[in-house]
Protein backbone atom coordinates (compact mmCIF):
# COMPACT_ATOMS: atom_id res chain seq x y z
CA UNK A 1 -27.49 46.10 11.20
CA UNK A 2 -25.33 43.10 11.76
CA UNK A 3 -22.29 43.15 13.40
CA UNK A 4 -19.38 41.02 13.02
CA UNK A 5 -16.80 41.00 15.89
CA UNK A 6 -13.52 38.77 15.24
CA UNK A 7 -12.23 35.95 17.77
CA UNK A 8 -9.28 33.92 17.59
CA UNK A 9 -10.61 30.20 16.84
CA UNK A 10 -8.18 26.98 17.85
CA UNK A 11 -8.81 23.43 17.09
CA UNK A 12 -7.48 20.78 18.87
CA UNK A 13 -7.11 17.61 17.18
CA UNK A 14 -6.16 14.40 19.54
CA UNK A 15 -3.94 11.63 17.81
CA UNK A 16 -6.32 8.80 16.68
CA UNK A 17 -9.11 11.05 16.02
CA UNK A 18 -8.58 11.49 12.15
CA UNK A 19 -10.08 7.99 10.93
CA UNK A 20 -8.78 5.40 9.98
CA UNK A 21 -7.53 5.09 6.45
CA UNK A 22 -5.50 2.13 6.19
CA UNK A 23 -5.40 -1.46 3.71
CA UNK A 24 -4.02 -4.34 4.37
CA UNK A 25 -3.06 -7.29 2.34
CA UNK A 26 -0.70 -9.97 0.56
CA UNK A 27 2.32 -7.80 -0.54
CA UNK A 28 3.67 -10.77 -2.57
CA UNK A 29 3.19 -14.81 -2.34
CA UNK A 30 6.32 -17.21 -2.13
CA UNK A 31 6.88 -20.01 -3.63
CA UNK A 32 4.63 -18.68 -6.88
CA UNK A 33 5.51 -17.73 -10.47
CA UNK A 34 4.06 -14.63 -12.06
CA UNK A 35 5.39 -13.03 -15.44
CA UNK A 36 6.16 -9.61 -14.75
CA UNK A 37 6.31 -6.45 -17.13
CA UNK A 38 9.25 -6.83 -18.55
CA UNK A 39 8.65 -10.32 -19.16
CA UNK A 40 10.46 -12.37 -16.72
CA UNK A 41 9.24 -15.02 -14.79
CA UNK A 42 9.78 -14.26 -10.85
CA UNK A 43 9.64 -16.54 -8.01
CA UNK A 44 10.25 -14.99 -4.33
CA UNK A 45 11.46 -16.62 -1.58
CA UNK A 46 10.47 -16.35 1.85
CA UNK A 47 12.79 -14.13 3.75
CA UNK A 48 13.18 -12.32 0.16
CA UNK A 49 11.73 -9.00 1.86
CA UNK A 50 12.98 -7.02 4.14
CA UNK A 51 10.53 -6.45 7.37
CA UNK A 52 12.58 -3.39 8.61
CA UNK A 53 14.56 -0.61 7.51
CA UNK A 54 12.93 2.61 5.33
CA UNK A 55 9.72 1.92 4.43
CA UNK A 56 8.39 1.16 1.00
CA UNK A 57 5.90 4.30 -0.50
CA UNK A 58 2.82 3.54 -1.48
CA UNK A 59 2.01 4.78 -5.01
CA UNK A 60 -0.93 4.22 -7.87
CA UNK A 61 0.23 2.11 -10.58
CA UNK A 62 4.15 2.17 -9.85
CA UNK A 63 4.06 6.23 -10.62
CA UNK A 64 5.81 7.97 -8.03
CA UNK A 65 4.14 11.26 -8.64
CA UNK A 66 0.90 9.17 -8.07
CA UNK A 67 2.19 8.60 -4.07
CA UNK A 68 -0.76 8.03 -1.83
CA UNK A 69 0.68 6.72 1.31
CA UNK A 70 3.36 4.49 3.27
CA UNK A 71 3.42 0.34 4.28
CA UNK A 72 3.65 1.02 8.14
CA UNK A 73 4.03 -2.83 8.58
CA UNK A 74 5.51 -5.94 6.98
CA UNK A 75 5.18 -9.33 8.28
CA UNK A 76 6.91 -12.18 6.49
CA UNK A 77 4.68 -15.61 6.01
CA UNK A 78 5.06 -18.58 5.31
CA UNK A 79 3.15 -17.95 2.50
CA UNK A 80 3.65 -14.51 1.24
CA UNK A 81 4.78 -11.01 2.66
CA UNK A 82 1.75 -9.70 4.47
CA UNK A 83 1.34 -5.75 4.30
CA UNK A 84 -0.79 -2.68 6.02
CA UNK A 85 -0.60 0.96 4.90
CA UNK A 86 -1.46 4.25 5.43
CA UNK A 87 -3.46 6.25 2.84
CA UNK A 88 -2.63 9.76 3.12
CA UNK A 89 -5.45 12.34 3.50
CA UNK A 90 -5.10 13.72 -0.41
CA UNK A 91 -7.22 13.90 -3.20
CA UNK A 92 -5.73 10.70 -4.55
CA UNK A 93 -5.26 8.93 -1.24
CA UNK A 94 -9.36 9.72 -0.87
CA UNK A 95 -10.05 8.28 -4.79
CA UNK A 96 -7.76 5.34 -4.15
CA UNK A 97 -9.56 4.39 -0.50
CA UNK A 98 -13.03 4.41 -2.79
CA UNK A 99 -11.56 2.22 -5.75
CA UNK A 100 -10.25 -0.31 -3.22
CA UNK A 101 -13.32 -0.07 -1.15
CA UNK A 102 -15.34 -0.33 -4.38
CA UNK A 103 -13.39 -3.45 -5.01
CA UNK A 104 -12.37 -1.80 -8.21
CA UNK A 105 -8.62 -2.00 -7.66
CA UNK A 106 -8.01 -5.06 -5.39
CA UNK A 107 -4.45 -5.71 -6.50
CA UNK A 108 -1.17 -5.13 -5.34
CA UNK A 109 2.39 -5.16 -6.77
CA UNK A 110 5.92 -4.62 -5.34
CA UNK A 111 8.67 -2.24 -6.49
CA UNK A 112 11.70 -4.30 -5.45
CA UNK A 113 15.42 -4.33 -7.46
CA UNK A 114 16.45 -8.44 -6.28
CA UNK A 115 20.45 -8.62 -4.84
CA UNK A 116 20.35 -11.69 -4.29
CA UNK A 117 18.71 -14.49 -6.90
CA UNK A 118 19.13 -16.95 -9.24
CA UNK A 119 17.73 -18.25 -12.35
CA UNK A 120 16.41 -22.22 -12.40
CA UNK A 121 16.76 -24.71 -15.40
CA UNK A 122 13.31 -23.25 -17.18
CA UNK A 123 15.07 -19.69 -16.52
CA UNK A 124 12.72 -18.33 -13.81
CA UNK A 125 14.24 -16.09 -11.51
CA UNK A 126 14.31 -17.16 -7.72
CA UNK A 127 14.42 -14.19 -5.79
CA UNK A 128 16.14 -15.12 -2.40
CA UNK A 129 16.95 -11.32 -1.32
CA UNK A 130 15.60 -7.89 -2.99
CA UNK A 131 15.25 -4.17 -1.55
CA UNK A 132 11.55 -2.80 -1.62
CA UNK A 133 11.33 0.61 -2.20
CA UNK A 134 7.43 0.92 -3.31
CA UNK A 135 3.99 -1.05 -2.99
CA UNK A 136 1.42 0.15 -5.83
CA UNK A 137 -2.10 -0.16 -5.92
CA UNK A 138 -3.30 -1.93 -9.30
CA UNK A 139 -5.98 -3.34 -11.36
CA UNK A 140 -4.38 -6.61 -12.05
CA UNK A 141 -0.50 -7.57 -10.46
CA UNK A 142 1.19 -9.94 -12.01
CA UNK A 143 0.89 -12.18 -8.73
CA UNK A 144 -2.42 -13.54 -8.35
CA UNK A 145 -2.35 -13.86 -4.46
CA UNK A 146 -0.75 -10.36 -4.49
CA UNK A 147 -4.45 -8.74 -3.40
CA UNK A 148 -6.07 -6.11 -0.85
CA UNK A 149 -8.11 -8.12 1.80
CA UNK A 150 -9.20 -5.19 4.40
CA UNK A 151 -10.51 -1.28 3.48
CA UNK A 152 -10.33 0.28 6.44
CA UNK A 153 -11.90 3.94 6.16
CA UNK A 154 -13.55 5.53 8.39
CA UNK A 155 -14.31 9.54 8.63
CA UNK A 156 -14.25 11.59 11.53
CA UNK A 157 -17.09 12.00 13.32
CA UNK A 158 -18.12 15.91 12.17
CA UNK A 159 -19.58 18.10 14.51
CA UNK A 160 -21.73 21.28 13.68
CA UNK A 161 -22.48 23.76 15.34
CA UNK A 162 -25.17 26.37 14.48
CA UNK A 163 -24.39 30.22 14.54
């Protein structure tokens, strides 16, 4: 006969000890002209992102029903707006971490709406000021330097325990 005798279980889980699931990279470059999908040619500036304030989602392929984490830092280059984020512990966040670990998506590209920009003689917009509401994963950006340069995922070290 085997008998099964119910116990309350609790599990105590320490900050830090979830792994680390985090990529960092070049949000943007200055000074560099991309076409973008709608056609125009962009230029940012640097200063032209904002290193504070609400941060920008993280989302697969500018869908925002495809969010898989936050940018939890922004520091602004001379050469480009450098970027870390969190990848959230989902199903998605989980197949995004393996695509950009698998150096199948090593892209970025930034969901901005410019307030402040101008257009030069060849009609290229200079953006000089924008708001950045998202930062999306991709297969190819429409920046060349706009790329993933660290994976960082690691799991939690599992512990069993036999019955």
């Amino acid at each position: 006969m085997i008998k099964l005798i119910a116990s309350q279980v609790t599990i105590d889980a320490a900050a830090g000890e979830a792994g680390r699931r985090e990529i960092t990279g070049i949000a943007v470059p200055y000074g560099v002209a991309a076409t973008v999908a709608d056609g125009t040619s962009v230029i940012f500036e640097q200063g032209s992102l904002p290193v504070d304030g609400k941060a920008p989602r993280l989302y697969m392929n500018h869908d925002a029903t495809n969010a898989i984490g936050i940018v939890t830092e922004r520091v602004d280059t001379p050469e480009g707006m450098m970027f870390t984020a969190k990848i959230s512990a989902t199903r998605l966040g989980d197949e995004a971490l393996t695509l950009a670990n698998d150096g199948v998506i090593d892209a970025v590209s930034v969901g901005v709406t410019p307030t402040k920009f101008s257009y030069d003689e060849e009609g290229v917009m200079i953006v000089e000021a924008a708001t950045w509401s998202e930062l999306s994963l991709v297969s190819e950006g429409a920046f060349a330097g706009a790329v993933i340069t660290e994976v960082a995922a690691s799991a939690p070290d599992e512990v069993a325990e036999s019955i």
